[in-house]
Structures are given as C-alpha cells and as structure tokens.
C-alpha atoms as a PDB file:
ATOM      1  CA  UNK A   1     245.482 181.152  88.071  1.00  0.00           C
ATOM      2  CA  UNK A   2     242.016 181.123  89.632  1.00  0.00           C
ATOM      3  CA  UNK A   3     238.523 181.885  88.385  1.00  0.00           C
ATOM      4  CA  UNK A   4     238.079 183.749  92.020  1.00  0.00           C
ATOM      5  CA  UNK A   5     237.393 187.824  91.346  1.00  0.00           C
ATOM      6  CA  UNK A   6     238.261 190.283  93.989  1.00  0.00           C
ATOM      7  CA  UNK A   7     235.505 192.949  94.794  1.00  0.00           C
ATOM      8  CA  UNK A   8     236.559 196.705  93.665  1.00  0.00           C
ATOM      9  CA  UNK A   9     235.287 197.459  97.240  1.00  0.00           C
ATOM     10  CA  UNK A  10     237.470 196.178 100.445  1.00  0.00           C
ATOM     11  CA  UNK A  11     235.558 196.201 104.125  1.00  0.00           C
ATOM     12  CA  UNK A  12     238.056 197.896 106.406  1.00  0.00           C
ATOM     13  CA  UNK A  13     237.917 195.965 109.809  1.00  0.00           C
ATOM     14  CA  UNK A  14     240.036 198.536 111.962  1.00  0.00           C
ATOM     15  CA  UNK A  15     237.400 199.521 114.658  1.00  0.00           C
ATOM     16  CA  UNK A  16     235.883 195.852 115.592  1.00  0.00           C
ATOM     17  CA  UNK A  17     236.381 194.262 119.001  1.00  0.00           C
ATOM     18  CA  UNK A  18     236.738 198.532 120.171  1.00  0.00           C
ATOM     19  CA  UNK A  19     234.325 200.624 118.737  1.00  0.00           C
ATOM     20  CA  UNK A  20     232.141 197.850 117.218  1.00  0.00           C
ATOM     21  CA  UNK A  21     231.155 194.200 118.636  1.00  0.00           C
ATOM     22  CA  UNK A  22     231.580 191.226 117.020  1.00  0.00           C
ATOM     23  CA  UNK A  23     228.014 191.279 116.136  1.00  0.00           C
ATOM     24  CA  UNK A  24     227.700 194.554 114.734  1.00  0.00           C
ATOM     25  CA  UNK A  25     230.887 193.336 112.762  1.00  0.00           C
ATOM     26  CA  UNK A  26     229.019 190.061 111.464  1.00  0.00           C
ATOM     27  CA  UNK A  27     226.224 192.151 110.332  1.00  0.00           C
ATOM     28  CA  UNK A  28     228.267 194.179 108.538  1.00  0.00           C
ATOM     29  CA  UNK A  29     230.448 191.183 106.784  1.00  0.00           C
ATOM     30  CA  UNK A  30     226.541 189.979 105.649  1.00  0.00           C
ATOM     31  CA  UNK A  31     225.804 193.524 103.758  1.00  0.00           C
ATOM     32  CA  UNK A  32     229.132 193.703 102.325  1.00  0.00           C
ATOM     33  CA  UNK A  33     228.590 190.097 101.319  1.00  0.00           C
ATOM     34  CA  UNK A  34     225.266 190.566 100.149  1.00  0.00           C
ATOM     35  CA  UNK A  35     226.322 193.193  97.838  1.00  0.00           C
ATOM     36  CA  UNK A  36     229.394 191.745  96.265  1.00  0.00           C
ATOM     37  CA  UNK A  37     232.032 192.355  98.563  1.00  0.00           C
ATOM     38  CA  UNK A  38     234.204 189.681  99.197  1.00  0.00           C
ATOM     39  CA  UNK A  39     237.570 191.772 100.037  1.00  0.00           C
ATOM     40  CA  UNK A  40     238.225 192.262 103.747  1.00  0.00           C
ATOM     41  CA  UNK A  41     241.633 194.586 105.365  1.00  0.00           C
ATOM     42  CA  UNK A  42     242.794 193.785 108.901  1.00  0.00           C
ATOM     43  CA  UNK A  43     246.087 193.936 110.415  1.00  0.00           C
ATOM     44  CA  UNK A  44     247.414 192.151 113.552  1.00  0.00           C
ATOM     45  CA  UNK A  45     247.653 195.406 115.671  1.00  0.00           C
ATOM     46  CA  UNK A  46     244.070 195.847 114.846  1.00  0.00           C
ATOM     47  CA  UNK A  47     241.745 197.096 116.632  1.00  0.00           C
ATOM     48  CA  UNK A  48     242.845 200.461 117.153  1.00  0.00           C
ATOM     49  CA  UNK A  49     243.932 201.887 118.963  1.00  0.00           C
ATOM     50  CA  UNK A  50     246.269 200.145 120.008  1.00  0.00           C
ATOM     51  CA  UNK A  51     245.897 198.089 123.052  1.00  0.00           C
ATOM     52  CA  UNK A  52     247.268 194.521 123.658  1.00  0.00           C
ATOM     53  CA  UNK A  53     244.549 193.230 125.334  1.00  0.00           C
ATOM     54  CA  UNK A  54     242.202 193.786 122.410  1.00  0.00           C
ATOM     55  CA  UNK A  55     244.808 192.894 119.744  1.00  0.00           C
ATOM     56  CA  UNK A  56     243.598 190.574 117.109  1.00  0.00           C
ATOM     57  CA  UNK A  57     240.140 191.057 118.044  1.00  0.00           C
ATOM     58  CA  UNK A  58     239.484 191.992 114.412  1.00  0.00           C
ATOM     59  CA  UNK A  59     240.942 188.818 112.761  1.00  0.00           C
ATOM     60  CA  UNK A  60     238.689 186.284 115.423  1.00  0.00           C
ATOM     61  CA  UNK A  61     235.527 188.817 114.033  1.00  0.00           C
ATOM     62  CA  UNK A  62     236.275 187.371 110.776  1.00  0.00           C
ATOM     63  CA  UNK A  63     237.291 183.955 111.467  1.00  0.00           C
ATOM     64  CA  UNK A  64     234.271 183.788 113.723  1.00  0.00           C
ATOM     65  CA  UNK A  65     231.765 185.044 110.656  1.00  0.00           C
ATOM     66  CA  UNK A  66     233.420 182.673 108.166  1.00  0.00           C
ATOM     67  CA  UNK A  67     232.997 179.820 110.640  1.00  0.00           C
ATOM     68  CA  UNK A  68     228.976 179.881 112.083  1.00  0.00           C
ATOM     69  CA  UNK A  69     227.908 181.862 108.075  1.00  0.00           C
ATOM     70  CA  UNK A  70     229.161 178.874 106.185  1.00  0.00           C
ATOM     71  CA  UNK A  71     231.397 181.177 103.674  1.00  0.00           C
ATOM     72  CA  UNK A  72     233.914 179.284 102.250  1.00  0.00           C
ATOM     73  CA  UNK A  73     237.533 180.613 103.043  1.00  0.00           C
ATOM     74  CA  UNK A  74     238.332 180.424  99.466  1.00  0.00           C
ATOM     75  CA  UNK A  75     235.401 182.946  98.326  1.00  0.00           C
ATOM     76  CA  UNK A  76     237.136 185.634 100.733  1.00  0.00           C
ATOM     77  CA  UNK A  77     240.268 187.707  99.785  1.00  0.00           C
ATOM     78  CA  UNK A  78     241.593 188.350 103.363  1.00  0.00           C
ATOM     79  CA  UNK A  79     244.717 191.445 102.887  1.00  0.00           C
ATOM     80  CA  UNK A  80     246.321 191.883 106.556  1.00  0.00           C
ATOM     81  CA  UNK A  81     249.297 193.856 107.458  1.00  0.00           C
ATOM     82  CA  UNK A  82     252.342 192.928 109.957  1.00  0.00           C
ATOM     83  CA  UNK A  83     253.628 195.696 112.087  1.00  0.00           C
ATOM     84  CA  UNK A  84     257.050 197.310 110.916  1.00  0.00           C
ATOM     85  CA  UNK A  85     259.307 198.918 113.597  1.00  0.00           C
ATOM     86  CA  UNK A  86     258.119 199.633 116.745  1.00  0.00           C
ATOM     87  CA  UNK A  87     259.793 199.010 120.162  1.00  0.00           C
ATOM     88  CA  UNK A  88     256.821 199.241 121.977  1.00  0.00           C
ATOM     89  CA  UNK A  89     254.434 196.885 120.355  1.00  0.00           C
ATOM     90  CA  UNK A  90     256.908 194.115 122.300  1.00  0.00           C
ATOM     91  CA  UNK A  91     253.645 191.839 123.356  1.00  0.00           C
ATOM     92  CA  UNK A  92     252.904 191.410 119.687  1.00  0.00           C
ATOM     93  CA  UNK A  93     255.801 188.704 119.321  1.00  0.00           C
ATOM     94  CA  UNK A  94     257.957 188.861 122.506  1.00  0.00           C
ATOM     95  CA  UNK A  95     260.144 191.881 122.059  1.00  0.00           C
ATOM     96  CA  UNK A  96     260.315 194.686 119.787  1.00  0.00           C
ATOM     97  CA  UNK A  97     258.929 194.319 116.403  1.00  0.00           C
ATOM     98  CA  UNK A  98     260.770 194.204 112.719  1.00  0.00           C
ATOM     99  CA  UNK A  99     260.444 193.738 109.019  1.00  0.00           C
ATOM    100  CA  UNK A 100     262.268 190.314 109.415  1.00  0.00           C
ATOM    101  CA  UNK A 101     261.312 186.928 107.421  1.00  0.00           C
ATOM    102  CA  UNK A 102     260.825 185.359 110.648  1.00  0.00           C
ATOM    103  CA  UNK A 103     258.481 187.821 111.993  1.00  0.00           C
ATOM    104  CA  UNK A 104     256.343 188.257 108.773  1.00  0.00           C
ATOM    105  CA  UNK A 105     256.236 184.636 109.431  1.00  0.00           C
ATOM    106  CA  UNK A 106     255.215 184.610 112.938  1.00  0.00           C
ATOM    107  CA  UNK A 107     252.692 187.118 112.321  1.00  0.00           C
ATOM    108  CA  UNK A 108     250.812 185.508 109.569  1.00  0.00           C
ATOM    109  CA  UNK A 109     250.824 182.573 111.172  1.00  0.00           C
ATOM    110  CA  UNK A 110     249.518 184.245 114.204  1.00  0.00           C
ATOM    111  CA  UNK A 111     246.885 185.812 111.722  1.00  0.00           C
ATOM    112  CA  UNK A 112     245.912 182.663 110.281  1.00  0.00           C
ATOM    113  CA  UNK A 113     245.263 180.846 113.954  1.00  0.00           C
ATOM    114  CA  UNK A 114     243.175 183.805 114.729  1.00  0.00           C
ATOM    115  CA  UNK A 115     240.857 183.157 111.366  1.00  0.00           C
END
C-alpha cells in the first residue's frame, strides 16, 4: 500500500538516444512532469530500432533526468519490458535471449544500473 498515484498518461521513451537527444528527452520528462505525468515506458532494447550500440540509451535518458532534476525515484512509476525470444539480440545478455527467471533478472538489473 502506498499513497503514490500513477498518471492516466505514460511518456513512451522508444525514440531517445536515436531520433531524439538526451536533451530533447529531458525537456520532454519536464512537460510531462509539469503536467502530471509521472508514468514513464522503456524497454532494454530501446531505442529503436534496434541497434546494440545505442541499446539502453533510453533508460540512462531517464536515470540521467532523475539524477541532475532532483525528482525523487519514488515519485516516478518506471514500466520497462525484457526482450522475449530472439536469437539475434545475443549482445543483450551474452547469447540468445529467453523468458527465463534468470534473464528477467539480469535484465532488470541491467535496467536498474542504467537508471
């Protein structure tokens, strides 16, 4: 039980660190904020598309916003996504990716280190 209240409206984060800085993501995150959004979506294959030398991009957006705007982490409802089954995706976590405890794991803890 918590007295936090998640916004009707989520910011989608897909396109930063490819199609968007990590300015123009910031500014965004402060108009969402400013109007009551406090809901963000990434995923750990984000941006996309798909490349592994952007990967994660989006998550380090956020984590950089919440660190140098002084939002509290616990204000922010942060939903994220692991990648399912995909043989190609094998620099995400060192071979081909799965729907396994262990991965989930390694991916949100992956996710968290970026934030």
């Amino acid at each position: 039980s918590s007295d936090l209240v998640v916004s009707s409206c989520c910011l989608g984060t897909m396109t930063w660190g490819n199609q968007n800085t990590d300015e123009q993501a910031a500014e965004q995150l402060n108009l969402a904020w400013e109007r009551g959004v406090n809901f963000l979506d990434t995923a750990e294959i984000y941006p996309v598309p798909v490349m592994e030398e952007k990967q994660g991009a989006t998550d380090r957006a956020i984590g950089k916003w919440l660190k140098t705007n002084g939002r509290a982490r616990d204000e922010v409802i942060i939903a994220s996504k692991v990648a399912g089954y995909n043989e190609r995706f094998t620099w995400l976590r060192g071979g081909p990716t799965r729907v396994t405890r262990e991965q989930i794991i390694a991916s949100v803890d992956a996710s968290l280190a970026r934030l």
